[in-house]
C-alpha atoms as a PDB file:
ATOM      1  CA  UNK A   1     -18.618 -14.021  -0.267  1.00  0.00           C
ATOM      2  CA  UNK A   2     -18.218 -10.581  -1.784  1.00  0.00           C
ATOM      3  CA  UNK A   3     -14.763  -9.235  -2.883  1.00  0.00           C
ATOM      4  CA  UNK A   4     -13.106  -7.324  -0.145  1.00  0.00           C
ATOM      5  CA  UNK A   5     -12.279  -4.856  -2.752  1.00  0.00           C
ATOM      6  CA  UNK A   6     -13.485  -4.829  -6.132  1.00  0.00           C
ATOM      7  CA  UNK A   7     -13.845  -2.396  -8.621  1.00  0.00           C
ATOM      8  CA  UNK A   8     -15.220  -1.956 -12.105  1.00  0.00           C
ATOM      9  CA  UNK A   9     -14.378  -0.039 -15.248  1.00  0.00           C
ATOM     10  CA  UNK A  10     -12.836   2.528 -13.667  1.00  0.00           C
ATOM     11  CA  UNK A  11     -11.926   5.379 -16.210  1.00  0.00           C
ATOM     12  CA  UNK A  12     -10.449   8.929 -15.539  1.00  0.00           C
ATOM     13  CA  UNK A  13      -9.309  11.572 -17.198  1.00  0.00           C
ATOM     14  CA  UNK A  14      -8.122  15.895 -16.834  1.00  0.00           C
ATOM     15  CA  UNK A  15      -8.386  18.675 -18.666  1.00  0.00           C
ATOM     16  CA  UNK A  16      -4.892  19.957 -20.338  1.00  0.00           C
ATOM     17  CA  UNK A  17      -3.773  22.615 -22.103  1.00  0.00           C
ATOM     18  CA  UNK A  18      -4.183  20.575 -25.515  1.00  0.00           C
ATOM     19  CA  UNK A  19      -7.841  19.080 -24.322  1.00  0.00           C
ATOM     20  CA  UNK A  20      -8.359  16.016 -21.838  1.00  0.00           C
ATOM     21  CA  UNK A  21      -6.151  13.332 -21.179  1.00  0.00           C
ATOM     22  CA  UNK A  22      -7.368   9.811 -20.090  1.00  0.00           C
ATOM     23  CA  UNK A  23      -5.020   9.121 -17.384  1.00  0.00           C
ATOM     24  CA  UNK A  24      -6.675   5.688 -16.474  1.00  0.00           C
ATOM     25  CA  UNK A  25      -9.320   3.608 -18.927  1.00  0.00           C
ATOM     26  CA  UNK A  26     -11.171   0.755 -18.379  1.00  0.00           C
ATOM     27  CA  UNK A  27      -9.477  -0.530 -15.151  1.00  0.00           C
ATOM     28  CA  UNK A  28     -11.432  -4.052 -13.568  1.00  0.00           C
ATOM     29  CA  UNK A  29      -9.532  -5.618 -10.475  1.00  0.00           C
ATOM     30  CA  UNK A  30     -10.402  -7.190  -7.168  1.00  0.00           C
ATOM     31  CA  UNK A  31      -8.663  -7.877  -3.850  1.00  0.00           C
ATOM     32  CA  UNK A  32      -9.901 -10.386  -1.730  1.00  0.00           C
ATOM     33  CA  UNK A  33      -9.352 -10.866   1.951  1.00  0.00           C
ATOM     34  CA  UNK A  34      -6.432 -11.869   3.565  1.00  0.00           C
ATOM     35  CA  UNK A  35      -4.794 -11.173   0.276  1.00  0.00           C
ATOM     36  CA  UNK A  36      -1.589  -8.706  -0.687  1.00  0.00           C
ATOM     37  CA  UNK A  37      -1.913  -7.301  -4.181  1.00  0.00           C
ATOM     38  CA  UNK A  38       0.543  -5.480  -5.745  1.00  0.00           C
ATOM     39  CA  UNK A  39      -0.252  -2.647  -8.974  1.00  0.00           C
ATOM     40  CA  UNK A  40       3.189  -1.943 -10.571  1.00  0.00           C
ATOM     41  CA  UNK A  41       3.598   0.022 -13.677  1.00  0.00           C
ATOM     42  CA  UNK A  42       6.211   2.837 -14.823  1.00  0.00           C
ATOM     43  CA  UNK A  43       5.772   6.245 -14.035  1.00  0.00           C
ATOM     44  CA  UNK A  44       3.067   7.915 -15.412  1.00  0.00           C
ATOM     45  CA  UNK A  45       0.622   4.510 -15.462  1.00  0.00           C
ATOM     46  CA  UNK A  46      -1.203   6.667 -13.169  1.00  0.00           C
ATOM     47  CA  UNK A  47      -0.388   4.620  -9.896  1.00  0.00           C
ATOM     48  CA  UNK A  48      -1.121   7.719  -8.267  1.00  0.00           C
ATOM     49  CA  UNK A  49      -4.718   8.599  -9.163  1.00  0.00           C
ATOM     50  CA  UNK A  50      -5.840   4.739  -8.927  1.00  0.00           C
ATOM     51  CA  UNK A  51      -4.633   5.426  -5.439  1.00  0.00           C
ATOM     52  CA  UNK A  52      -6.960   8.518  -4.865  1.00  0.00           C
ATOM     53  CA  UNK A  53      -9.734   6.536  -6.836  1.00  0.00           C
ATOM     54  CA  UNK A  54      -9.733   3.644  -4.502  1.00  0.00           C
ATOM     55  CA  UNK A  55      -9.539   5.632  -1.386  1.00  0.00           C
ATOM     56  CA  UNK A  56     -12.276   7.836  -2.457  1.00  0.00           C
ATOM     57  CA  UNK A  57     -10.267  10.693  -2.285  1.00  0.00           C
ATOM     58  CA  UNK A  58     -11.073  11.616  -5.934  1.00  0.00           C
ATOM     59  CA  UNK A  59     -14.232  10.278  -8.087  1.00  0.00           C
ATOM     60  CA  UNK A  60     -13.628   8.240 -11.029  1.00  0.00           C
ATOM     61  CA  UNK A  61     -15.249   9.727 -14.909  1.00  0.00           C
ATOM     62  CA  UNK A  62     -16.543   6.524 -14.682  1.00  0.00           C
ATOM     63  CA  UNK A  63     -16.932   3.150 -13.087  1.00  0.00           C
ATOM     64  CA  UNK A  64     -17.557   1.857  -9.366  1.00  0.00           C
ATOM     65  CA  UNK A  65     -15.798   0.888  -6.442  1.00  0.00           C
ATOM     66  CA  UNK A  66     -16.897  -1.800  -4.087  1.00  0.00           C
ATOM     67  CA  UNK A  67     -15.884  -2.615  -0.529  1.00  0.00           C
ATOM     68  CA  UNK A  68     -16.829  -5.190   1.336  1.00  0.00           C
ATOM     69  CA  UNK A  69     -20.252  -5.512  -1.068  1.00  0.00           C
ATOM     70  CA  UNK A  70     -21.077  -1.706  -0.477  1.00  0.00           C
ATOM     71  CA  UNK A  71     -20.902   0.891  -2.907  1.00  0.00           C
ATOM     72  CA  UNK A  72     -18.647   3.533  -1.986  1.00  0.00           C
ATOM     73  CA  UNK A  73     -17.314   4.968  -5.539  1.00  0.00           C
ATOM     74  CA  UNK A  74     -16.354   8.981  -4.174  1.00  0.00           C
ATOM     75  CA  UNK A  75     -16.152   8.149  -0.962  1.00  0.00           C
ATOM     76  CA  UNK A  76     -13.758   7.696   1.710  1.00  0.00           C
ATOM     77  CA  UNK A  77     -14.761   4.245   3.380  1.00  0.00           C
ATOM     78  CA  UNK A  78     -13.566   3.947   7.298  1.00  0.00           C
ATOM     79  CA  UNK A  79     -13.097   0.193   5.683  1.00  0.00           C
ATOM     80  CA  UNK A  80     -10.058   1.923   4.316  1.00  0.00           C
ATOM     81  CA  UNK A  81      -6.801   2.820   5.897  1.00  0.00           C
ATOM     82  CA  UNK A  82      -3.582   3.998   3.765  1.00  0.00           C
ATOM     83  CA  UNK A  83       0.064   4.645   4.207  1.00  0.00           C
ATOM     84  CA  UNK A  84       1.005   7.514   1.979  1.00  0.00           C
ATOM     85  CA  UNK A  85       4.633   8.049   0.180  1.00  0.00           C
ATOM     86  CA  UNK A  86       5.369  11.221   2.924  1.00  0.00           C
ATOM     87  CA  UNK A  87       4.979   9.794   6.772  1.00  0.00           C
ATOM     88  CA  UNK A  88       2.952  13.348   7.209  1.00  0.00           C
ATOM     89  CA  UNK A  89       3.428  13.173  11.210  1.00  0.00           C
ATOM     90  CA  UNK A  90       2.736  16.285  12.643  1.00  0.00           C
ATOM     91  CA  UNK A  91       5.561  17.247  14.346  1.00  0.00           C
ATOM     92  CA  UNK A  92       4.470  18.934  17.210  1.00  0.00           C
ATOM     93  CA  UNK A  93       2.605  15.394  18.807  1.00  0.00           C
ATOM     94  CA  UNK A  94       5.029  12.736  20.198  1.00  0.00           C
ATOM     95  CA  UNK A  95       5.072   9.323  18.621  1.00  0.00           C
ATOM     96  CA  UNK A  96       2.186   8.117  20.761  1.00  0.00           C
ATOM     97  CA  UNK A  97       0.172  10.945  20.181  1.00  0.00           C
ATOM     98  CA  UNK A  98       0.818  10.794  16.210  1.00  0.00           C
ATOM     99  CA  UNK A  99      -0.500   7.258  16.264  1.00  0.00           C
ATOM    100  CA  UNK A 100      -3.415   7.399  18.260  1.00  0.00           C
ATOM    101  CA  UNK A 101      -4.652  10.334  16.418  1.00  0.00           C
ATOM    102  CA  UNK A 102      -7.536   8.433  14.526  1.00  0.00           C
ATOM    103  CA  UNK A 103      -8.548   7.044  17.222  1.00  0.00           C
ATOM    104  CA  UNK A 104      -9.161  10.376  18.845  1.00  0.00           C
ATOM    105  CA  UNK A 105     -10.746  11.429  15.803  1.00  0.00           C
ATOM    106  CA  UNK A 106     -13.473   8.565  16.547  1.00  0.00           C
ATOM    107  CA  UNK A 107     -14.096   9.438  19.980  1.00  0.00           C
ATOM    108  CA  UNK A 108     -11.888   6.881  21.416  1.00  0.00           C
ATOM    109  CA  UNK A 109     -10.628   7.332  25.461  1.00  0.00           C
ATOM    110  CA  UNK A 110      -7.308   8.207  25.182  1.00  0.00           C
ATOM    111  CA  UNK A 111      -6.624   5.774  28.011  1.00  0.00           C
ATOM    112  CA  UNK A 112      -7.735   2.953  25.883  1.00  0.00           C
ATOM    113  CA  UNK A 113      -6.074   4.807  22.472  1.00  0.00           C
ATOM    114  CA  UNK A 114      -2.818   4.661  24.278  1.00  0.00           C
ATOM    115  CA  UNK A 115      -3.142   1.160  25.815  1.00  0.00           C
ATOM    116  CA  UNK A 116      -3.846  -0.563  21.784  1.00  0.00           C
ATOM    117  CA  UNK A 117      -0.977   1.814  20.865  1.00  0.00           C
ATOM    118  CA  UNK A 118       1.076   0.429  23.845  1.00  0.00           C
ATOM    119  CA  UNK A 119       0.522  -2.603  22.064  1.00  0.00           C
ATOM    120  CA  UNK A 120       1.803  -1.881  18.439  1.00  0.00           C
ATOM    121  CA  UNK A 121       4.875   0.227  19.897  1.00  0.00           C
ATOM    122  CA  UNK A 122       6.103  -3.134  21.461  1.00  0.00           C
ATOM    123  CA  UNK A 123       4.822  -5.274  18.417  1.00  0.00           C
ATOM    124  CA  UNK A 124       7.031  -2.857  16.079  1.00  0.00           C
ATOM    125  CA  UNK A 125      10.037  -2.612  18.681  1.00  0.00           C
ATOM    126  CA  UNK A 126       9.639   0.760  19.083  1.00  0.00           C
ATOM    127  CA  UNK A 127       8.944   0.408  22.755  1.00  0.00           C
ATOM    128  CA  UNK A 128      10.542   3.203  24.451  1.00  0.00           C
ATOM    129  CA  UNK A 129       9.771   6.078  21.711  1.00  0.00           C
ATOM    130  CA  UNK A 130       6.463   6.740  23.041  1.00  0.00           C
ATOM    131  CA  UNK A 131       7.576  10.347  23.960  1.00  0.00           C
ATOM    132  CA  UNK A 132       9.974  11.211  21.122  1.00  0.00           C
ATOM    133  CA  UNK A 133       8.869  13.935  18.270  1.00  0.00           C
ATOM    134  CA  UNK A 134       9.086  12.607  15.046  1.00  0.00           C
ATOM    135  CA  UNK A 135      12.278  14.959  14.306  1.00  0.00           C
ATOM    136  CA  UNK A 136      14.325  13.019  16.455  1.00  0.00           C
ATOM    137  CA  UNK A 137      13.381   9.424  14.173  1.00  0.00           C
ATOM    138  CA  UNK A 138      15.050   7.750  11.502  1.00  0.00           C
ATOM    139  CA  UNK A 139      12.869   7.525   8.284  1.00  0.00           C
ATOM    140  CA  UNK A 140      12.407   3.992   9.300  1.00  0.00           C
ATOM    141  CA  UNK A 141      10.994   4.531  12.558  1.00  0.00           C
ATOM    142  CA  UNK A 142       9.118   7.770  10.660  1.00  0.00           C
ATOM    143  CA  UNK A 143       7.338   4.772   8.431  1.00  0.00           C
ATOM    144  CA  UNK A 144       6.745   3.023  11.154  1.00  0.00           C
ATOM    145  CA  UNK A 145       4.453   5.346  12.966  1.00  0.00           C
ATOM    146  CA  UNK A 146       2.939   5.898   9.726  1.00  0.00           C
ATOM    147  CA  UNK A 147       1.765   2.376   9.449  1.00  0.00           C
ATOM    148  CA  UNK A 148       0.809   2.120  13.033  1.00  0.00           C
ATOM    149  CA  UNK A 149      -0.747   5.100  13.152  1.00  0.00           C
ATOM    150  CA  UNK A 150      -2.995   3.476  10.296  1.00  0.00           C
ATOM    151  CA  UNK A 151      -3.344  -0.013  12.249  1.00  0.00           C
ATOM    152  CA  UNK A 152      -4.811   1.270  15.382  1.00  0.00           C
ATOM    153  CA  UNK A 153      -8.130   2.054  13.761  1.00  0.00           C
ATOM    154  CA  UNK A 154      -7.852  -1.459  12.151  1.00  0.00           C
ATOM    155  CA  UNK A 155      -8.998  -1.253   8.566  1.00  0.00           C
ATOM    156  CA  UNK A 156      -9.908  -4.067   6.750  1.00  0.00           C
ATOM    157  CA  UNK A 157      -8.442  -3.192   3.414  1.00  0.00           C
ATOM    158  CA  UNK A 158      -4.427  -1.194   3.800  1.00  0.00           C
ATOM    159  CA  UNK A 159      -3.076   1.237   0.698  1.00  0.00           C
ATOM    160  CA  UNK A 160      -0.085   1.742   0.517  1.00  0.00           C
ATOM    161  CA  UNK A 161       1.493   4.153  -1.971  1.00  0.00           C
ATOM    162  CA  UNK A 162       5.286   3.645  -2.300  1.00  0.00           C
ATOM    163  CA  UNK A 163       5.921   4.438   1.444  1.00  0.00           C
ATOM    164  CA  UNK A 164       9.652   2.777   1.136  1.00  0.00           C
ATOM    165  CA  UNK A 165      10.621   4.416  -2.296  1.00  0.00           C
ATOM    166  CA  UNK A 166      13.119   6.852  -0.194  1.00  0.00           C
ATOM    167  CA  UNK A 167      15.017   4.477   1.999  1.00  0.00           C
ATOM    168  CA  UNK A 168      18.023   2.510   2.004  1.00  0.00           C
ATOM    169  CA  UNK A 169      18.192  -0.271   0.307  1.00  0.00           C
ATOM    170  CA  UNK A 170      18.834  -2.303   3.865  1.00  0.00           C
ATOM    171  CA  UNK A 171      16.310  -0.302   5.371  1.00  0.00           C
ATOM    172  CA  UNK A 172      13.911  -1.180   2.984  1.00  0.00           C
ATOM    173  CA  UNK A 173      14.113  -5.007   2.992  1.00  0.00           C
ATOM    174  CA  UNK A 174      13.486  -4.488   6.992  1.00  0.00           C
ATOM    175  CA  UNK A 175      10.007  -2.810   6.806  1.00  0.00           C
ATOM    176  CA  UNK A 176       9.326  -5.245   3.789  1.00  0.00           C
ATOM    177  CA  UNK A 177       9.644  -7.621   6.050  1.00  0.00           C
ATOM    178  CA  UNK A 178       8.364  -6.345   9.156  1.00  0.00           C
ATOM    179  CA  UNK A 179       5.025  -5.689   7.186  1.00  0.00           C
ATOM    180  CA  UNK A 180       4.487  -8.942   5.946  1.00  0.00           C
ATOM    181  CA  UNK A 181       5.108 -10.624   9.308  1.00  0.00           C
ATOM    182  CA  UNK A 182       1.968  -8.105  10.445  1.00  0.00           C
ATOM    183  CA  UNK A 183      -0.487  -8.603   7.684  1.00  0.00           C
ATOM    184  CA  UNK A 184       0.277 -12.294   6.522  1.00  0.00           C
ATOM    185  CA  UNK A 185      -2.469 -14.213   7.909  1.00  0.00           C
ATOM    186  CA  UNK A 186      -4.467 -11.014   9.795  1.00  0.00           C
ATOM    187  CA  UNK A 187      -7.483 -11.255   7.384  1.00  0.00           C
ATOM    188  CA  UNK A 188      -6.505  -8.117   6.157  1.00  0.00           C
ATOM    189  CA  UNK A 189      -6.213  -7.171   2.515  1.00  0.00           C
ATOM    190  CA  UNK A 190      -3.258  -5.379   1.235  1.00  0.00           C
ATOM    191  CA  UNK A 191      -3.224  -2.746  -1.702  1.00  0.00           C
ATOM    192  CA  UNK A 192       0.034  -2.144  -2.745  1.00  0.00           C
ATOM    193  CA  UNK A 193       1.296   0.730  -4.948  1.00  0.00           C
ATOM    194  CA  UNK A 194       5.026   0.581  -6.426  1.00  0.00           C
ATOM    195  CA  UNK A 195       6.803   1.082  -9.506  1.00  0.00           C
ATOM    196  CA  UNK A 196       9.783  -0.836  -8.380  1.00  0.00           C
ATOM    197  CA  UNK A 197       8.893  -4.583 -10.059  1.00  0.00           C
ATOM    198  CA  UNK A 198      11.572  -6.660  -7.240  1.00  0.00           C
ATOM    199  CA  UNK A 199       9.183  -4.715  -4.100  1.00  0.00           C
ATOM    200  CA  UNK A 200       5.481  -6.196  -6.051  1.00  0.00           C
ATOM    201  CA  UNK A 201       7.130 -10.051  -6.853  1.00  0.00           C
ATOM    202  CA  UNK A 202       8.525 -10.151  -3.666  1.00  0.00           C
ATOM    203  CA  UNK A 203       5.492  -9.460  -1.696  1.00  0.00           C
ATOM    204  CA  UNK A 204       2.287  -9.790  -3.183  1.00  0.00           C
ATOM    205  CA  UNK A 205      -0.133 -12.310  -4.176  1.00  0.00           C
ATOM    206  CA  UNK A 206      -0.463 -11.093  -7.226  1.00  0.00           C
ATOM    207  CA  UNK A 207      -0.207  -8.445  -9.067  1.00  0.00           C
ATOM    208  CA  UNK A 208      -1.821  -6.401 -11.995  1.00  0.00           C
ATOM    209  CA  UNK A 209       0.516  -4.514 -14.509  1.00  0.00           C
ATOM    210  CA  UNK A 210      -0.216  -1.531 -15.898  1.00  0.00           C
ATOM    211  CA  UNK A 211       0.903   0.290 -18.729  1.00  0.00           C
ATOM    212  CA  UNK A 212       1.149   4.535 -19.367  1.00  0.00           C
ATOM    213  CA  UNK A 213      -0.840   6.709 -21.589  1.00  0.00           C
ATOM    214  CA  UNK A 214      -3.228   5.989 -20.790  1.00  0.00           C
ATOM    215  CA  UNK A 215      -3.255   3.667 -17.929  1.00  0.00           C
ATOM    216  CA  UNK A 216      -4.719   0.251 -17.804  1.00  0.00           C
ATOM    217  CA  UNK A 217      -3.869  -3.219 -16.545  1.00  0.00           C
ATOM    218  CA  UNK A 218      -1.920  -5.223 -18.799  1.00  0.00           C
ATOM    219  CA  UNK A 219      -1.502  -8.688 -16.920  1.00  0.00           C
ATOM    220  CA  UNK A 220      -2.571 -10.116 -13.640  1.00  0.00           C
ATOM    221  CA  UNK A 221      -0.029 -12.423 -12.438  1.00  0.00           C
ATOM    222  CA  UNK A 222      -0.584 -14.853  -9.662  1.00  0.00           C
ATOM    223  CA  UNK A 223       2.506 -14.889  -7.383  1.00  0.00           C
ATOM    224  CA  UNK A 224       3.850 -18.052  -6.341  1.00  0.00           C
ATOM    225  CA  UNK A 225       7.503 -18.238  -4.717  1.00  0.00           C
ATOM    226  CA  UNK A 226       7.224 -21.448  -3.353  1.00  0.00           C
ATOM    227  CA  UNK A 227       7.684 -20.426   0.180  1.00  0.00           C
ATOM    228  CA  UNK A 228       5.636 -19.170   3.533  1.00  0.00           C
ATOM    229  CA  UNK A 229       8.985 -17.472   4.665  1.00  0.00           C
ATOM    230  CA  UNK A 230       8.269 -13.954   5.370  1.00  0.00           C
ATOM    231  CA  UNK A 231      12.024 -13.182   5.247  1.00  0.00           C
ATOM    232  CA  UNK A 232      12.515 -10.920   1.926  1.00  0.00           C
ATOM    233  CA  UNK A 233      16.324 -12.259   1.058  1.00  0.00           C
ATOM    234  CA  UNK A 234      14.690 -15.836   0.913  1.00  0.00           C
ATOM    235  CA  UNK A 235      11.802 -14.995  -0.930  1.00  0.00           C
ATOM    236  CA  UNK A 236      13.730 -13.186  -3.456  1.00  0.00           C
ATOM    237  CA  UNK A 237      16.346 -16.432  -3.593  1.00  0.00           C
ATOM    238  CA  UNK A 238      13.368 -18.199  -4.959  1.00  0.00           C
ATOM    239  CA  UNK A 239      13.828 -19.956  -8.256  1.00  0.00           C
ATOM    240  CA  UNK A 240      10.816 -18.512  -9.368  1.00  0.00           C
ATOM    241  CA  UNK A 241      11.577 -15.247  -8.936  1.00  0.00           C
ATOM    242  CA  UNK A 242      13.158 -13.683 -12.097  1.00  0.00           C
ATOM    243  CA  UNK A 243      10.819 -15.561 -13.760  1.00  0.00           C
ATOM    244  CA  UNK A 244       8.250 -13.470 -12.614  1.00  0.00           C
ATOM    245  CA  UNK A 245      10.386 -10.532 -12.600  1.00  0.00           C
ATOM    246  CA  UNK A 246      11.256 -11.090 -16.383  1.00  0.00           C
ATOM    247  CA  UNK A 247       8.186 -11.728 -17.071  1.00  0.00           C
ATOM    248  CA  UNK A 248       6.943  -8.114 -15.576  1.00  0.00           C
ATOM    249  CA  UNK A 249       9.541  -6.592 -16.846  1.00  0.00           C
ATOM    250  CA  UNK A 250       8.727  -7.626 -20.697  1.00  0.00           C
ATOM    251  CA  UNK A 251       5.527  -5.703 -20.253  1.00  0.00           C
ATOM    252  CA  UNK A 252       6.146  -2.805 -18.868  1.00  0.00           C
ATOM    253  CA  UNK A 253      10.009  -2.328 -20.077  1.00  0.00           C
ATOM    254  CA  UNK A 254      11.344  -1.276 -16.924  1.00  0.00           C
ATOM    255  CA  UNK A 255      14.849  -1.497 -16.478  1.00  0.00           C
ATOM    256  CA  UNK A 256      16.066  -3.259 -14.024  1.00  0.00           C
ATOM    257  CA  UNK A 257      17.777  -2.120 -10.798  1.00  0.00           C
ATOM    258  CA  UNK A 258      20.577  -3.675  -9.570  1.00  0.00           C
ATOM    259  CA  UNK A 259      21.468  -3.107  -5.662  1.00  0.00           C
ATOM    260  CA  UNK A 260      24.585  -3.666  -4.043  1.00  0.00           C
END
């Protein structure tokens, strides 16, 4: 069975003021289905532009990308849905509206767009928000229209870039939480972008470290807490876990962040 992700050798660089810069070189790494995997580096690994890369949002110098056995290197694969660092809800569509929006975009009955969005409202306990505008939501409830805005339309690989880097620290364990609870055992495969080392050990699979300047992978490191809990206090009790968080942490020289 092909990868559900997998891509190969991918290399890019820009054009500066003192002549190009290779942002990312020689990156190989593959996702497989039903699987979360975590990239965490420090800033300026070029997180960002692996992001874009994968998505097809931006081409690669050189390399390919593979989903689900196809090609699809520079291009956007409906395969594909992502969850971006900014909720970007428009703010003139209610909450139901905001997530049904790709649907529409398909060609999808809005009677039926609304009934699977029904659905996720009451599977995120947000039943009851259908008609607020997203001014009048928390930033959690912001992310969480995000992400079910990008679950409607059921993709079989999910991106997401550092949606929970500007929440609470309560907050945050929540929708760490509430996502693994959604994807854990879907089939789906789960990209995850983060610089923060406790957020990749804590729920991924594994998880490829990269290092700046230019970026490349480092380490994969299969992730093994030695528990199916899905709660994120419990998984990060583990005795396994600064292990693996020391262990990240010695190649990328992050320092770490200690939360009240």
């Amino acid at each position: 069975m092909p990868h559900a992700l997998e891509a190969m050798s991918i290399t890019k660089s820009y054009m500066t003021s003192d002549g190009p810069m290779t942002v990312l070189r020689n990156m190989s790494f593959h996702a497989a289905k039903d699987e979360f995997v975590a990239f965490v580096g420090p800033s300026g690994c070029g997180k960002s532009t692996l992001f874009n890369i994968i998505t097809g949002l931006l081409g690669p110098d050189a390399g390919s990308i593979v989903v689900d056995g196809r090609e699809t290197t520079g291009m956007v694969s409906a395969k594909i849905g992502y969850v971006l660092q900014k909720d970007l809800l428009f703010p003139w569509r209610t909450v139901v509206d905001n997530i049904i929006l790709g649907l529409e975009v398909k060609g999808a009955s809005k009677r039926e767009a609304r009934a699977k969005a029904s659905r996720l409202l009451h599977d995120y306990k947000m039943s009851g928000y259908e008609n607020k505008l997203p001014g009048e939501l928390s930033g959690g409830m912001r992310q969480r229209v995000a992400l079910m805005r990008t679950m409607i339309t059921d993709p079989q690989i999910i991106m997401i870039d550092e949606s929970y880097k500007a929440l609470d620290y309560p907050l945050k364990i929540e929708l760490e939480g509430e996502l693994l609870d959604h994807v854990k055992g879907s089939g789906k495969t789960v990209i995850f972008i983060t610089h923060d080392i406790e957020e990749a050990v804590t729920l991924a699979d594994r998880v490829y470290v990269m290092k700046a300047h230019p970026g490349e992978i480092v380490e994969e490191i299969r992730i093994d807490l030695g528990t199916e809990s899905h709660s994120i206090p419990e998984r990060r009790m583990s005795p396994r876990f600064n292990e693996y968080y020391d262990r990240i942490w010695q190649r990328i020289g992050a320092p770490r962040t200690v939360n009240a």
